[in-house]
Protein backbone atom coordinates (compact mmCIF):
# COMPACT_ATOMS: atom_id res chain seq x y z
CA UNK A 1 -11.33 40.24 -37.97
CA UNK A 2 -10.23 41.36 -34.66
CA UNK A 3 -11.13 39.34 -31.80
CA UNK A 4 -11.40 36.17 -33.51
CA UNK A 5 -8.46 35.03 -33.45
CA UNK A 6 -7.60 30.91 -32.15
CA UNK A 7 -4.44 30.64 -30.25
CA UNK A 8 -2.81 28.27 -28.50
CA UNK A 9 -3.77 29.75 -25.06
CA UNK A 10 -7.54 29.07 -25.77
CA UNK A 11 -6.65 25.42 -26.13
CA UNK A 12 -7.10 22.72 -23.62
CA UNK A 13 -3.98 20.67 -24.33
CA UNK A 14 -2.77 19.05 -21.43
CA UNK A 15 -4.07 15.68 -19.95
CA UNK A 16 -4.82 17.30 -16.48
CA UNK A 17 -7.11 19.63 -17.82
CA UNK A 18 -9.20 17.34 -19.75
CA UNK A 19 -9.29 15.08 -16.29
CA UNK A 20 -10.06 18.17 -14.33
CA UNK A 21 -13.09 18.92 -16.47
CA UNK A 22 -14.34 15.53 -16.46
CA UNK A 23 -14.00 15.50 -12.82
CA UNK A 24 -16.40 17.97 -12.11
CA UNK A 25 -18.93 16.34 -14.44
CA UNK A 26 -21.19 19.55 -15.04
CA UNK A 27 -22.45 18.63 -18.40
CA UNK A 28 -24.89 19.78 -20.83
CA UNK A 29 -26.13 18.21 -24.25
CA UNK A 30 -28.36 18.56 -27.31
CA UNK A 31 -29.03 16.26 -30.25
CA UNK A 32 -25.35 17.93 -31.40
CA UNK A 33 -22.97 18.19 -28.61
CA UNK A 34 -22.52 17.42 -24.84
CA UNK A 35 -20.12 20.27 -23.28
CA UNK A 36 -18.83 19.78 -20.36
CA UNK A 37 -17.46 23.03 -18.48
CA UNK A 38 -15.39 23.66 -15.36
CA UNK A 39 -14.01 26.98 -14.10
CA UNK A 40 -10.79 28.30 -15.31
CA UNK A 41 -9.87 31.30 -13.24
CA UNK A 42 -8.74 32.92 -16.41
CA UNK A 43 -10.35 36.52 -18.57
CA UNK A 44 -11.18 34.06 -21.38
CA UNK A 45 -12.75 30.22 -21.95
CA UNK A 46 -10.40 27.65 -23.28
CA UNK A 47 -12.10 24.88 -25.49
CA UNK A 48 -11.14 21.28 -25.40
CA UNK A 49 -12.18 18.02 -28.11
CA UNK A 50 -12.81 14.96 -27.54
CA UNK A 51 -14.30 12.99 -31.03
CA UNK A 52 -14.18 9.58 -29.93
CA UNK A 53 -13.85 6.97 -32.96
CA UNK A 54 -17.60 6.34 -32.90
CA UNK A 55 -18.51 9.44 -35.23
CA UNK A 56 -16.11 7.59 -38.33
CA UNK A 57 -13.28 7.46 -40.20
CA UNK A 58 -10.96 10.08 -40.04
CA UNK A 59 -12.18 12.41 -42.33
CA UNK A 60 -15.10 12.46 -40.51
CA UNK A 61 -13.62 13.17 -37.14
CA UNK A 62 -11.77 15.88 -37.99
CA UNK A 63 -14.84 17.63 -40.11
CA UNK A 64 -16.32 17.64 -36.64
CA UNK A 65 -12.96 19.05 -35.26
CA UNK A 66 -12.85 21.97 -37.97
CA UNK A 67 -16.35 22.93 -37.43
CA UNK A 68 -16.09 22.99 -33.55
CA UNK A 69 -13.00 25.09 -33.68
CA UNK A 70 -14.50 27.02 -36.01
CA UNK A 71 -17.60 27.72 -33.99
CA UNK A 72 -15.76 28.36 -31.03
CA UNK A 73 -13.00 31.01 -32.75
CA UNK A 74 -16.34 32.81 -34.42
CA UNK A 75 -18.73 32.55 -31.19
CA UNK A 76 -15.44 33.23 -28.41
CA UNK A 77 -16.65 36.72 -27.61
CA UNK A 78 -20.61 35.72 -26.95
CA UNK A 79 -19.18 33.08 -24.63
CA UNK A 80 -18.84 32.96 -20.94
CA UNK A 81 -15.65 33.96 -20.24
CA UNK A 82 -13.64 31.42 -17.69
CA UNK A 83 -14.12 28.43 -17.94
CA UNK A 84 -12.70 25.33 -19.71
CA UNK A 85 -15.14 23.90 -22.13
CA UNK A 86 -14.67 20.57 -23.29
CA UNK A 87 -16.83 19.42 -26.41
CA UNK A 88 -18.14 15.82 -27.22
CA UNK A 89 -19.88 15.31 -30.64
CA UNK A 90 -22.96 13.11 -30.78
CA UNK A 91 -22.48 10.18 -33.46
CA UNK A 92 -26.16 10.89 -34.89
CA UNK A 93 -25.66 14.58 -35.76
CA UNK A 94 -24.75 15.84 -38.62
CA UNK A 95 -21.35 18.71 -38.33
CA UNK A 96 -23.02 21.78 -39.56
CA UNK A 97 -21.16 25.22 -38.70
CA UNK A 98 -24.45 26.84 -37.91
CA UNK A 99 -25.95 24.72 -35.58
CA UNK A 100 -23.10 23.78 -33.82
CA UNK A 101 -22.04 27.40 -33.14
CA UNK A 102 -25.89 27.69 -31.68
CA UNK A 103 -25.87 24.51 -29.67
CA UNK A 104 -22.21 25.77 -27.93
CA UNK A 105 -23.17 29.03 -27.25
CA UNK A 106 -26.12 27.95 -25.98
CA UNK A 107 -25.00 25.26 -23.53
CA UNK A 108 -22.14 27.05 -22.17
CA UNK A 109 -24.28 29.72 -21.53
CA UNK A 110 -26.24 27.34 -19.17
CA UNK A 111 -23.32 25.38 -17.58
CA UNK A 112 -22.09 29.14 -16.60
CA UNK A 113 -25.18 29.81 -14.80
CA UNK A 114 -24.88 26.16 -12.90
CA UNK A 115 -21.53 26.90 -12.19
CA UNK A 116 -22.43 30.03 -10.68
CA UNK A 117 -25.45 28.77 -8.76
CA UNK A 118 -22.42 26.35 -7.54
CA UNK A 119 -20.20 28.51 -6.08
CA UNK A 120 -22.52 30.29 -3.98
């Protein structure tokens, strides 16, 4: 379907961006995800992972990787556009397309309207 598309230019993939984002430490969270969020200066938001080791094995992690891409590449055009969004699973929730596609649009609805309070 048109417009949701994944490619590589709405991926955070360099080091400096993920430091960048952390930097700024404007977080939010839910019992699924904590997104952090940090201004991009670009027409579009870029999403960055970071599934620490905590959540499982492997199979696990990357479950939570598909699904989060997933939700992103289906929920890109109700998103804020620009800013970098960087996405940390919580180890007690369960990866469930639905929910996590709720819980990011959600929060990066609100860190867009913190960021904004921000820059005034």
């Amino acid at each position: 379907m048109a417009g949701q598309e994944f490619p590589r230019c709405f991926r955070i993939r360099r080091q400096a961006d993920f430091e960048r984002v952390f930097r700024l430490r404007c977080a939010a969270g839910d019992d699924r995800l904590v997104v952090f969020a940090c201004p991009n200066d670009l027409p579009y938001s870029r999403l960055g992972l970071s599934v620490s080791r905590r959540l499982g094995k492997a199979v696990a992690r990357n479950r939570w990787k598909r699904i989060v891409r997933e939700a992103f590449r289906l929920s890109r055009l109700h998103l804020p556009a620009g800013l970098d969004l960087v996405v940390v699973p919580k180890p007690e929730a369960e990866p469930c397309l639905d929910g996590v596609k709720e819980s990011l649009t959600r929060l990066s609805r609100r860190l867009a309207r913190r960021l904004e309070v921000k820059r005034r």
